[in-house]
N, C-alpha and C. Protein backbone atom coordinates (compact mmCIF):
# COMPACT_ATOMS: atom_id res chain seq x y z
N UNK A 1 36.97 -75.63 -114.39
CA UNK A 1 36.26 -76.48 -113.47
C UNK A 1 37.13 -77.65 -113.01
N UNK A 2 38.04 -78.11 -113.50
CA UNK A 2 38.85 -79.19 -113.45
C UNK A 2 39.82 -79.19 -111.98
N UNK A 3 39.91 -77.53 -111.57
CA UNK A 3 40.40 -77.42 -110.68
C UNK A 3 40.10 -77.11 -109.02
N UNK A 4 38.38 -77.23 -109.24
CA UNK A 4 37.77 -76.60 -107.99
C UNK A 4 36.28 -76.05 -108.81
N UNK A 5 35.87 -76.01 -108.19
CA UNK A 5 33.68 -76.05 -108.15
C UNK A 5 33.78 -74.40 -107.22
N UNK A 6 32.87 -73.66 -107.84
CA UNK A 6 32.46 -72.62 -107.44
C UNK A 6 30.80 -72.48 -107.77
N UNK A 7 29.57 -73.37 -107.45
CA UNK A 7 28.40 -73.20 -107.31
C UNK A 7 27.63 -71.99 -106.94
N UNK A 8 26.97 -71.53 -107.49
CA UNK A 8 26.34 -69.97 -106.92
C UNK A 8 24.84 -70.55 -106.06
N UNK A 9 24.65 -72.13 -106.00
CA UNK A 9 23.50 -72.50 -105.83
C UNK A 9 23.37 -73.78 -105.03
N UNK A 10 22.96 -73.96 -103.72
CA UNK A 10 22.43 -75.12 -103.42
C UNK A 10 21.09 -75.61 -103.73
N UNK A 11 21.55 -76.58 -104.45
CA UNK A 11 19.70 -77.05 -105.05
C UNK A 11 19.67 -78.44 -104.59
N UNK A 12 18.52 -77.90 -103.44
CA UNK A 12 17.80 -79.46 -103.01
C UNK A 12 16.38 -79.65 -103.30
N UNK A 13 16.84 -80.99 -104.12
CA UNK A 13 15.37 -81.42 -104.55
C UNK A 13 15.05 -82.82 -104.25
N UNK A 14 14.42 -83.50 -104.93
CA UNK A 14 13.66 -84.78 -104.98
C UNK A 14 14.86 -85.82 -105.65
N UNK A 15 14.61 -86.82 -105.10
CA UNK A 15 15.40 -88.12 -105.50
C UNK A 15 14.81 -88.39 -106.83
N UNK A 16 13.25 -87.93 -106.95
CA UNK A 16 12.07 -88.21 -108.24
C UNK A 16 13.66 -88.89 -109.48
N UNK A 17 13.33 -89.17 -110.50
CA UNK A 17 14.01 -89.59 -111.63
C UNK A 17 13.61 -88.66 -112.77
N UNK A 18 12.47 -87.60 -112.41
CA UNK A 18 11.91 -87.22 -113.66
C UNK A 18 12.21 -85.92 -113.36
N UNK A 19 13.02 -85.73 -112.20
CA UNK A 19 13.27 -84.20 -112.01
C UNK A 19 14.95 -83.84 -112.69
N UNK A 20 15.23 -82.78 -113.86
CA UNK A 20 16.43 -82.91 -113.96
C UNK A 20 16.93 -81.44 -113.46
N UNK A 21 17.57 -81.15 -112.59
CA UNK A 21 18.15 -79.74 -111.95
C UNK A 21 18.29 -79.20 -113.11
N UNK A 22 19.48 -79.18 -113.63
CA UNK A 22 20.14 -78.51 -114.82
C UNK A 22 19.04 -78.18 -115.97
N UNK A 23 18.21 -79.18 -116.25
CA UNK A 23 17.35 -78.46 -117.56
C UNK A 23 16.27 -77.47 -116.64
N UNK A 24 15.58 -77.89 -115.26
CA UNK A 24 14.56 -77.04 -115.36
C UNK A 24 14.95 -75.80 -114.57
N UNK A 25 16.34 -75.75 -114.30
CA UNK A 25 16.86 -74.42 -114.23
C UNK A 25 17.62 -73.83 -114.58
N UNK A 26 18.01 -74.23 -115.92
CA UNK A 26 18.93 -73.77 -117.44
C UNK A 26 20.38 -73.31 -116.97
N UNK A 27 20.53 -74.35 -116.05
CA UNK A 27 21.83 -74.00 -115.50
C UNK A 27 23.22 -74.88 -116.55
N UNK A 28 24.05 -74.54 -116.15
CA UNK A 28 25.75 -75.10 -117.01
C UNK A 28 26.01 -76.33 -115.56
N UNK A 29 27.14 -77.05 -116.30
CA UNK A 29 28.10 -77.68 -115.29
C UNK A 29 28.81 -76.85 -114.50
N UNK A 30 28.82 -77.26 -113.29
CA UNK A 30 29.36 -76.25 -111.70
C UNK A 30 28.40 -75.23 -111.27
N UNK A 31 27.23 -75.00 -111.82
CA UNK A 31 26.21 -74.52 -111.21
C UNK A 31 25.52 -74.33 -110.09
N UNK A 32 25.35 -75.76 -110.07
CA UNK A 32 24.49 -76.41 -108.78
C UNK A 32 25.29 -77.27 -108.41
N UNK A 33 25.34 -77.02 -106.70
CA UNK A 33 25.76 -78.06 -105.81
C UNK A 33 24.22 -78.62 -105.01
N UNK A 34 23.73 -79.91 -105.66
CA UNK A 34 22.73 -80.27 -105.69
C UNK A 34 22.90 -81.58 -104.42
N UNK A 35 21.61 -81.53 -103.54
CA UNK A 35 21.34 -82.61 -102.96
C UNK A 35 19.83 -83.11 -102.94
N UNK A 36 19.63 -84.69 -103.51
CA UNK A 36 18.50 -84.93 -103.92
C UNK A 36 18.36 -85.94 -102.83
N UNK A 37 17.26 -86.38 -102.43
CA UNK A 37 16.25 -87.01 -101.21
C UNK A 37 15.16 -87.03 -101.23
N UNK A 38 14.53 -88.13 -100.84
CA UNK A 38 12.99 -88.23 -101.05
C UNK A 38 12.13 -86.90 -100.59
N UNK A 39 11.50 -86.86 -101.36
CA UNK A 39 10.40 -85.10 -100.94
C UNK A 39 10.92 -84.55 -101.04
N UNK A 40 12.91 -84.44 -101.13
CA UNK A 40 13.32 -82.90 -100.74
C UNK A 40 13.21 -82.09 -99.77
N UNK A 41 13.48 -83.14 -98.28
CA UNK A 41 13.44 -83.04 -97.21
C UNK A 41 14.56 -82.22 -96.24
N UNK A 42 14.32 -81.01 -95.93
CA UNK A 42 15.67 -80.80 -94.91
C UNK A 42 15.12 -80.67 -93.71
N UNK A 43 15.90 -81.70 -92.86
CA UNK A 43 15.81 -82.45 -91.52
C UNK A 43 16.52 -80.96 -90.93
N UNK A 44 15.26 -80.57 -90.23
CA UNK A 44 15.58 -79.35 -88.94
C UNK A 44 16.92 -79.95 -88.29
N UNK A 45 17.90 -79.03 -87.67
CA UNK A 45 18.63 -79.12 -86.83
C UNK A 45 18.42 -80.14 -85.52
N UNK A 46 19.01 -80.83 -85.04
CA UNK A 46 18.86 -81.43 -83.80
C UNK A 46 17.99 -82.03 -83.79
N UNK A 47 16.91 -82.79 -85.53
CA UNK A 47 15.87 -83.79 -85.24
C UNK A 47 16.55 -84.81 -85.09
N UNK A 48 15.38 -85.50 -85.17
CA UNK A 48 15.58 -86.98 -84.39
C UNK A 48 14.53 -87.94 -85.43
N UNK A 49 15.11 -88.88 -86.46
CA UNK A 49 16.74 -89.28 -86.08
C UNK A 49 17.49 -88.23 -86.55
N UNK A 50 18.41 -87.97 -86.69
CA UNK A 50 19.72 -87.20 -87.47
C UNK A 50 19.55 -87.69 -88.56
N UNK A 51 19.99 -86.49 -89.52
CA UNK A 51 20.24 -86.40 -90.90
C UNK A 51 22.01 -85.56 -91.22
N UNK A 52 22.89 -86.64 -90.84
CA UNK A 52 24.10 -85.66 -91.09
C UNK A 52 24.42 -85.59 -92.82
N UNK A 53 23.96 -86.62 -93.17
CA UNK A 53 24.00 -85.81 -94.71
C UNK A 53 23.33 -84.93 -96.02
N UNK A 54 22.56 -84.59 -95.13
CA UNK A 54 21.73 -82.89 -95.65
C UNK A 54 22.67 -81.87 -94.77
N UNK A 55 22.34 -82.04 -93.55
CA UNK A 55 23.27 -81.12 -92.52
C UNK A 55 24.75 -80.93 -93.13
N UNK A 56 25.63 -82.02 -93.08
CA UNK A 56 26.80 -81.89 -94.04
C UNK A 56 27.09 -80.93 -95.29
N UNK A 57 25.75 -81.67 -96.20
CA UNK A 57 25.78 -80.89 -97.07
C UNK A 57 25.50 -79.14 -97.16
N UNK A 58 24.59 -78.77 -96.25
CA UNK A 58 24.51 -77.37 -95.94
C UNK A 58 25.21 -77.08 -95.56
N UNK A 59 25.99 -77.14 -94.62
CA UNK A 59 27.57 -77.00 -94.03
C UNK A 59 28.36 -76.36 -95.27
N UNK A 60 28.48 -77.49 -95.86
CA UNK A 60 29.93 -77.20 -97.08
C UNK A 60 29.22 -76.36 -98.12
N UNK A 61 27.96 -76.37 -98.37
CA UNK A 61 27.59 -75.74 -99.50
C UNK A 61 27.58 -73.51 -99.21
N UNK A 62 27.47 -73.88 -97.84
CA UNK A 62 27.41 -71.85 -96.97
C UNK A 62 28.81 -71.88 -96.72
N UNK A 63 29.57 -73.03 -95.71
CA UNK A 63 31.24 -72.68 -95.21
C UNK A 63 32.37 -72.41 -96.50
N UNK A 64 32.11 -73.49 -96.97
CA UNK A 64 33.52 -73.79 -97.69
C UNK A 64 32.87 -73.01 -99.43
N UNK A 65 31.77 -73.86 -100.10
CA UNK A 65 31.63 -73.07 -101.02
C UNK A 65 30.97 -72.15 -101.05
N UNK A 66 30.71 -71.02 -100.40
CA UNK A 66 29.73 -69.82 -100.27
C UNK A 66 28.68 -69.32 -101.23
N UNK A 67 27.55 -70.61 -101.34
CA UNK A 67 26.64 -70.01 -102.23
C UNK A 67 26.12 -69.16 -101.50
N UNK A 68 25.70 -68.72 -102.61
CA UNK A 68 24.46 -67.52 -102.82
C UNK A 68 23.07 -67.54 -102.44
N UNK A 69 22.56 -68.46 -102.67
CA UNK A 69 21.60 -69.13 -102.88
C UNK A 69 21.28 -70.50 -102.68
N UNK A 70 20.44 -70.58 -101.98
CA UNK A 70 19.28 -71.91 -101.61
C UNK A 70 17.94 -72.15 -102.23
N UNK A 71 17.82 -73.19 -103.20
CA UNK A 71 16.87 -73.01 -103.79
C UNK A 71 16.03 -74.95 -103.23
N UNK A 72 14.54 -74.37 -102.72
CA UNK A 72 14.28 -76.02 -102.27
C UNK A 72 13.38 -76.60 -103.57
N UNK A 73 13.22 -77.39 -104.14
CA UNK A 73 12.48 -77.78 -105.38
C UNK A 73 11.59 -78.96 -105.49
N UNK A 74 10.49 -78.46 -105.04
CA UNK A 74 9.02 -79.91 -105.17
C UNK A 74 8.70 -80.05 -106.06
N UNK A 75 7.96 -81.20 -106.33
CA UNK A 75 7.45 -81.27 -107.40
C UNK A 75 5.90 -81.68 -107.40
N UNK A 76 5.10 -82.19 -108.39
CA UNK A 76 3.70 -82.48 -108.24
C UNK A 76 4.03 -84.14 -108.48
N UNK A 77 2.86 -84.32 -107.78
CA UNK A 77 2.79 -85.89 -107.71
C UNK A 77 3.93 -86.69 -106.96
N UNK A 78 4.42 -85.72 -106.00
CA UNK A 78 5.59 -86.69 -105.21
C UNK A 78 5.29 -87.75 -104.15
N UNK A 79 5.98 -88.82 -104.60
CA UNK A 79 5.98 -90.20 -104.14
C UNK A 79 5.83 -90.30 -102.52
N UNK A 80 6.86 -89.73 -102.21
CA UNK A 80 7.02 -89.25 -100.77
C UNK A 80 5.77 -88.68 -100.50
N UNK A 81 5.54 -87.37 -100.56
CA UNK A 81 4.54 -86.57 -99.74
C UNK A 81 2.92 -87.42 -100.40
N UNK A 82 3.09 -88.43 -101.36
CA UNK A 82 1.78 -89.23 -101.12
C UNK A 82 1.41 -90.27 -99.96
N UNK A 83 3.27 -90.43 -99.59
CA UNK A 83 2.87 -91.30 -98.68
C UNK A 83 2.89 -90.56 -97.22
N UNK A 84 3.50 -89.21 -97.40
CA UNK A 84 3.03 -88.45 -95.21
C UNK A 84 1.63 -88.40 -95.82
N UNK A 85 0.96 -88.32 -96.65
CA UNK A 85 -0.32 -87.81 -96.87
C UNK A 85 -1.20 -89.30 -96.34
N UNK A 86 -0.41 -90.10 -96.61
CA UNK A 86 -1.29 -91.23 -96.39
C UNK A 86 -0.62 -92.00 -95.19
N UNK A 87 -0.56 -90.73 -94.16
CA UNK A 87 -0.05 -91.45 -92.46
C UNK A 87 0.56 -92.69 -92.94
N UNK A 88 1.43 -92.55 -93.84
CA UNK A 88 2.71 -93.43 -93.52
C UNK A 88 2.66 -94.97 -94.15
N UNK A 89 0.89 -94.86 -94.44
CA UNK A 89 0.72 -96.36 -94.79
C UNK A 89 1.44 -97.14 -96.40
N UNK A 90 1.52 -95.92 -97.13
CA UNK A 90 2.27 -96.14 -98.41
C UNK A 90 3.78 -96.05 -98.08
N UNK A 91 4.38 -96.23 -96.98
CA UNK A 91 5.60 -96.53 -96.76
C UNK A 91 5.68 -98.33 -95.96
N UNK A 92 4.28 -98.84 -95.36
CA UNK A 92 4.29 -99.45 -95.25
C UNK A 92 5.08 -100.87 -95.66
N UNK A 93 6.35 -101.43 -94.89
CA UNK A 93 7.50 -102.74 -95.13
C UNK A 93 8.77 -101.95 -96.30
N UNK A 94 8.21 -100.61 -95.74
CA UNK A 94 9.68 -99.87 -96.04
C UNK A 94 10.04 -98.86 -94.70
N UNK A 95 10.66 -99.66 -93.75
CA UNK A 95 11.37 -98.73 -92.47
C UNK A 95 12.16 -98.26 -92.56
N UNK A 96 12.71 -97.75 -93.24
CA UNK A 96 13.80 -96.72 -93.85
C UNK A 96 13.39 -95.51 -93.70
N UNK A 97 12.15 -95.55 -95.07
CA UNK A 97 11.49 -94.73 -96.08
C UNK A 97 10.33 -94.10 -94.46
N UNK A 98 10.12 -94.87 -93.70
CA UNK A 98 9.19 -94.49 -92.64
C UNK A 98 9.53 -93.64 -91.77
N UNK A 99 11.04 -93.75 -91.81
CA UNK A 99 11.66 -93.04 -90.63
C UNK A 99 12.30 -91.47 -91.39
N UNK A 100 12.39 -91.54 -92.36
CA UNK A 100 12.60 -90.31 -93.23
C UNK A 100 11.31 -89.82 -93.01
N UNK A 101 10.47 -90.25 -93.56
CA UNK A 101 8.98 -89.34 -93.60
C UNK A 101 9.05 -88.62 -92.30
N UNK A 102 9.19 -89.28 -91.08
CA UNK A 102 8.88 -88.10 -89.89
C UNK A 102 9.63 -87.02 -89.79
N UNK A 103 10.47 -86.78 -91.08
CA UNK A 103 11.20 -84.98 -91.16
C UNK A 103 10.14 -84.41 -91.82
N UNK A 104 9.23 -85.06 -91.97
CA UNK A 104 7.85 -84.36 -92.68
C UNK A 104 6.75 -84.08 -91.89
N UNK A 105 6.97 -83.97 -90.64
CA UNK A 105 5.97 -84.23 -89.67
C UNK A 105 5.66 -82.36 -89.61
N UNK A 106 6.51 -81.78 -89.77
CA UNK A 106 6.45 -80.47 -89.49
C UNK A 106 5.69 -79.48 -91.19
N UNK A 107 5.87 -80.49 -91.70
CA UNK A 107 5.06 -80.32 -93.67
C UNK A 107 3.70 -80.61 -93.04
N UNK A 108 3.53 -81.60 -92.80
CA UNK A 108 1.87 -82.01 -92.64
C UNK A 108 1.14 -81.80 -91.21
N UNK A 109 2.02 -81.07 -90.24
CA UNK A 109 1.26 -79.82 -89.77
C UNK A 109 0.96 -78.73 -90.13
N UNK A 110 1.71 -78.35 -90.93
CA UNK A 110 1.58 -77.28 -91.59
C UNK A 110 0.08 -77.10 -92.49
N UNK A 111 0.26 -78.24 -93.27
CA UNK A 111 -0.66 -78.46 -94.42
C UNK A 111 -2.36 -78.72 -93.75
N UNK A 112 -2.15 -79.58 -92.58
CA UNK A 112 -3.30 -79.48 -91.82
C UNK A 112 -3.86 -78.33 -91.15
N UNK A 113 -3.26 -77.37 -90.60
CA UNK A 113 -3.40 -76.09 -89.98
C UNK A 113 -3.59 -75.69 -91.23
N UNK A 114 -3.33 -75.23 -92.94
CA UNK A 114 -3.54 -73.96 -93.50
C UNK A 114 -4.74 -74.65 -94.51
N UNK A 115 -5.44 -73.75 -95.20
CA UNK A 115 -6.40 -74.00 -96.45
C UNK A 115 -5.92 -73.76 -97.54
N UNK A 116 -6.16 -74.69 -98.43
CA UNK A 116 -6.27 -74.02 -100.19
C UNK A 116 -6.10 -72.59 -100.72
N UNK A 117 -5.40 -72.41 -101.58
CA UNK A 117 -5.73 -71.05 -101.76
C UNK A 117 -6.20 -70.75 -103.05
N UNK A 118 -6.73 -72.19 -103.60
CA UNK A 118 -7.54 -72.41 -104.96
C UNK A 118 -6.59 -72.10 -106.13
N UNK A 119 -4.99 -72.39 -105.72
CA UNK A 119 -4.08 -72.60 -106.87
C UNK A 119 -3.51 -73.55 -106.99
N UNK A 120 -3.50 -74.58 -106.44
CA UNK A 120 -3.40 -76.18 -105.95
C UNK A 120 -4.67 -76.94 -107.26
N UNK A 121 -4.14 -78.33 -107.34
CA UNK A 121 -5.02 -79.82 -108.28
C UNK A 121 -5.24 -80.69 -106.42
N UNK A 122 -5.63 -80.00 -105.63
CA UNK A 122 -6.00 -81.01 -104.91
C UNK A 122 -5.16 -81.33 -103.46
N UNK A 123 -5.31 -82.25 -102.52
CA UNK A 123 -4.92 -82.00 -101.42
C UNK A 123 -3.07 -82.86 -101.67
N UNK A 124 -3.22 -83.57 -102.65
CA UNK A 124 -1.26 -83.76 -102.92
C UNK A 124 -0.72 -82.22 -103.38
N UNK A 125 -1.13 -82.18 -104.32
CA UNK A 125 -0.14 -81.12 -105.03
C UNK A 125 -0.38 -79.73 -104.22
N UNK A 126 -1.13 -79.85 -103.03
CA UNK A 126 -1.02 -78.35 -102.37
C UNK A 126 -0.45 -78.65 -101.12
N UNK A 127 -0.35 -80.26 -100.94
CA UNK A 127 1.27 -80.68 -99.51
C UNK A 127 2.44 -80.44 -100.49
N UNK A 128 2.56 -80.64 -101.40
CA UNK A 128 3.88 -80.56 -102.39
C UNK A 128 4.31 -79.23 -102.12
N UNK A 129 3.33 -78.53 -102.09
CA UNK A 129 3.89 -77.03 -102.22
C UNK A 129 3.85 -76.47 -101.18
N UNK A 130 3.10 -77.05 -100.13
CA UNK A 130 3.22 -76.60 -98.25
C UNK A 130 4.57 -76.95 -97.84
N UNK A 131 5.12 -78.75 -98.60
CA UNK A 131 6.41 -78.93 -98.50
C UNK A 131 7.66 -77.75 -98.58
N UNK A 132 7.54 -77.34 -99.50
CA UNK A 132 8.79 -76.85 -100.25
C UNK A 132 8.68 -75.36 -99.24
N UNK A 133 7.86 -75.07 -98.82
CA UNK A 133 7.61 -73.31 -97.71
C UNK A 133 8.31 -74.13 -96.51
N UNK A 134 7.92 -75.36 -95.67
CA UNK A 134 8.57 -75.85 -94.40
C UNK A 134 10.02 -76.18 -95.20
N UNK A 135 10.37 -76.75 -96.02
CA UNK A 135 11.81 -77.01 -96.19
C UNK A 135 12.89 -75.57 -96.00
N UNK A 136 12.27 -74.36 -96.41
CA UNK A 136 12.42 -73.36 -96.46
C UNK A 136 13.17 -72.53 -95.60
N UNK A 137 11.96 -72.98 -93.93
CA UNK A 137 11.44 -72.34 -92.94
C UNK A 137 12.68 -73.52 -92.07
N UNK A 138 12.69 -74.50 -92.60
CA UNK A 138 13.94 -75.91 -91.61
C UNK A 138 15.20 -75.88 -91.88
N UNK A 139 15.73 -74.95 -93.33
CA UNK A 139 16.43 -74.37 -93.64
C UNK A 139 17.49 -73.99 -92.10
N UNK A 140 16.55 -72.61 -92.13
CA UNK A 140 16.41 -71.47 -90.97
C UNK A 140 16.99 -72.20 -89.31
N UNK A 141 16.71 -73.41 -89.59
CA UNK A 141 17.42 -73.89 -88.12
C UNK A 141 18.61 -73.84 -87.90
N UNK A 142 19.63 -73.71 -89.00
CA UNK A 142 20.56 -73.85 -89.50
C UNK A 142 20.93 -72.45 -89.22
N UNK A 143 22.29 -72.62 -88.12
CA UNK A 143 22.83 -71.02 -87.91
C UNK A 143 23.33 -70.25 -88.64
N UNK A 144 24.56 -70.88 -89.32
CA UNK A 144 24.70 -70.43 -90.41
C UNK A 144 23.75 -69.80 -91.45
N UNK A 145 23.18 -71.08 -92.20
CA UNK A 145 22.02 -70.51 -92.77
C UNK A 145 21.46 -68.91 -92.59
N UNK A 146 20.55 -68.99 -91.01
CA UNK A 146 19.86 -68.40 -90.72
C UNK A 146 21.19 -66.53 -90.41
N UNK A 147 22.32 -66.48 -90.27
CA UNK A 147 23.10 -66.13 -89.90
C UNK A 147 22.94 -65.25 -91.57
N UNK A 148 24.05 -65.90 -92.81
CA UNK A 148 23.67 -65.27 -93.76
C UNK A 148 22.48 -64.84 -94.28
N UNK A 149 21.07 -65.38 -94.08
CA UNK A 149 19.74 -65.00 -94.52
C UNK A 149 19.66 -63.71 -94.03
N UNK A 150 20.22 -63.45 -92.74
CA UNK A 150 19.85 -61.82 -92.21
C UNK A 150 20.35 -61.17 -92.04
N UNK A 151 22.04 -61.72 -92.74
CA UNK A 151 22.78 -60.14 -93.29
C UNK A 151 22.48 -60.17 -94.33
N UNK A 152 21.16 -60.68 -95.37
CA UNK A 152 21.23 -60.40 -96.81
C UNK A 152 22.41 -61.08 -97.47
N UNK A 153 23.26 -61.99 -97.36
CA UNK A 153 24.18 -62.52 -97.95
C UNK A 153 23.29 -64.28 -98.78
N UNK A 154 22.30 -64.51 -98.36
CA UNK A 154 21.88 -65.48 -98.74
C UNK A 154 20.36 -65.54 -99.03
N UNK A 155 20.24 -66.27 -100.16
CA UNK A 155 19.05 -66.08 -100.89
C UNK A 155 18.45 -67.42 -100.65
N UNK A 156 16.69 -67.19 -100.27
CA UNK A 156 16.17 -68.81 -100.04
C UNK A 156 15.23 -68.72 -101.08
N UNK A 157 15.13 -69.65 -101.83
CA UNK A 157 14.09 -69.14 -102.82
C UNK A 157 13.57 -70.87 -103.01
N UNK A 158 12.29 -70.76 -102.95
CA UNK A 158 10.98 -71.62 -103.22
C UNK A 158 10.68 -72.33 -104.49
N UNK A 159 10.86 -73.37 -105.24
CA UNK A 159 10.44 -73.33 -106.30
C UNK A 159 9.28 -74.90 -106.37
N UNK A 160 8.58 -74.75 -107.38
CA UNK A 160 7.62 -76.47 -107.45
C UNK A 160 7.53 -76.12 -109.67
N UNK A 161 7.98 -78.00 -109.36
CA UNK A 161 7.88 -78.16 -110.62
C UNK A 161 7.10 -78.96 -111.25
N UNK A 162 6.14 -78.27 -112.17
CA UNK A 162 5.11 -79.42 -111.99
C UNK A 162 5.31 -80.55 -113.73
N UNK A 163 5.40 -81.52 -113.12
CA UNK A 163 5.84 -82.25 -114.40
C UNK A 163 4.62 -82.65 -115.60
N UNK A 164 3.28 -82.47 -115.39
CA UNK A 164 2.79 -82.82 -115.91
C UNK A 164 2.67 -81.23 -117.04
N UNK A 165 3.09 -80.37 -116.94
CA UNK A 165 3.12 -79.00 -117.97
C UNK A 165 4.22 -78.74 -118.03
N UNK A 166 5.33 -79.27 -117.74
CA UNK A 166 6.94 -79.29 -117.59
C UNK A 166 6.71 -77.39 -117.12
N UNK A 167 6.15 -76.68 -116.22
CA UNK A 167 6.83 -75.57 -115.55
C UNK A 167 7.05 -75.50 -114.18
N UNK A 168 8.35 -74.62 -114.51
CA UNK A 168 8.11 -74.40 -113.07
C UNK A 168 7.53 -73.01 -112.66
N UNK A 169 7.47 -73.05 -111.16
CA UNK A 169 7.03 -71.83 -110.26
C UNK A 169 7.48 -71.72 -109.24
N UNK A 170 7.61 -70.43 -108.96
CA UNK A 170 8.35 -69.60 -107.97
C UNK A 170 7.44 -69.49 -106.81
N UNK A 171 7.74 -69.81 -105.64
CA UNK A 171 6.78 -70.15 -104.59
C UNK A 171 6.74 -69.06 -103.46
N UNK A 172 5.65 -68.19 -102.93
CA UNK A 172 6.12 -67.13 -102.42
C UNK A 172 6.23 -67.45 -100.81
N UNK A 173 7.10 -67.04 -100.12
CA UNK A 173 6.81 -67.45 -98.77
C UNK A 173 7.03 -66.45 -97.98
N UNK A 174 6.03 -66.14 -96.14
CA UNK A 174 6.28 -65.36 -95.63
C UNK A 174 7.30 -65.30 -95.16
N UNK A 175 7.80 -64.29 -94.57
CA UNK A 175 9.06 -64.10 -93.75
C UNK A 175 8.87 -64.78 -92.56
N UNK A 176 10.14 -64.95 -92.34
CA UNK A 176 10.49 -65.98 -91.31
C UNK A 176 10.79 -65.60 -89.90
N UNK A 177 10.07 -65.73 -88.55
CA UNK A 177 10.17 -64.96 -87.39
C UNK A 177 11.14 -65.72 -86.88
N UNK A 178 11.88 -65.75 -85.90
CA UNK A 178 12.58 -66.53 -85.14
C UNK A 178 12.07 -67.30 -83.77
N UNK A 179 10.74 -66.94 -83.70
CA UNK A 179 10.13 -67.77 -82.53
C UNK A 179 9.45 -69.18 -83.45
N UNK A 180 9.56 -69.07 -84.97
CA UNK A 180 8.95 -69.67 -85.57
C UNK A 180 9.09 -71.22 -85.76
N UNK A 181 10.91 -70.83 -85.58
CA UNK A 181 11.82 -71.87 -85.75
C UNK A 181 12.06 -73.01 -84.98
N UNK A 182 11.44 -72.56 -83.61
CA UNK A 182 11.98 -73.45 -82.44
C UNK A 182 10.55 -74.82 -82.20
């Protein structure tokens, strides 16, 4: 390792403090080429504002180190998606934190358009997990990305961790159309 990183995994998750990559996916050092951010947000292509350092990071994590795998990782009770849940007002005299949330604008349409599917604690922990399917699906904007996903060279895989039973779960998501994306 001393000489170069060969990751089989981009793992983007939560800035959370209580989330640790490596234990809740029994991974070694050089495993994961990890990028953490509030909610575990990946800013679609060409939003507004720009996010060049998720974008960056997807870049180098498909170009240069050719993972395998994309794995997006929510969790329950996230800080973030309490506050898109609460139109923004729990970001309230944080404009930073306000202007990040609107990469979530496309989560909490989502979450408003679909219902329960009575495996959810409620209307947070079932945006947590509507989250982690749009991070998925925003992925996909991403040519690259979307480029290896459909020669089968790249794996997107879903996960939510719920901290209060320390497990995780594997999140199933539909396939992804390309009119879906735009």
């Amino acid at each position: 390792m001393a000489r170069g990183q060969e990751p089989s995994h981009l793992f983007i998750t939560c800035a959370d403090s209580r989330i640790v990559p490596n234990l809740i996916t029994a991974s070694g050092p050089g495993d994961l080429f990890t990028v953490r951010n509030l909610g575990n947000l990946v800013p679609r292509l060409g939003s507004v504002p720009a996010d060049d350092s998720v974008a960056a990071t997807i870049e180098y994590a498909t170009s240069a180190l050719n993972v395998r795998t994309i794995t997006v990782c929510g969790h329950s009770g996230c800080g973030a998606m309490a506050a898109l849940l609460s139109g923004g007002e729990k970001a309230a005299g944080l404009p930073a934190f306000g202007r990040w949330l609107r990469h979530g604008n496309h989560t909490l349409a989502r979450f408003i358009a679909g219902e329960s599917a009575g495996e959810d604690d409620g209307p947070l922990d079932r945006l947590c997990r509507v989250n982690v399917i749009q991070q998925l699906e925003n992925l996909r904007t991403y040519p690259q990305v979307d480029r290896l996903f459909r020669a089968g060279h790249l794996e997107l895989v879903g996960m939510y961790f719920d901290i209060g039973t320390a497990r995780v779960h594997l999140l199933e998501h539909p396939p992804i159309e390309p009119s879906a994306l735009s």
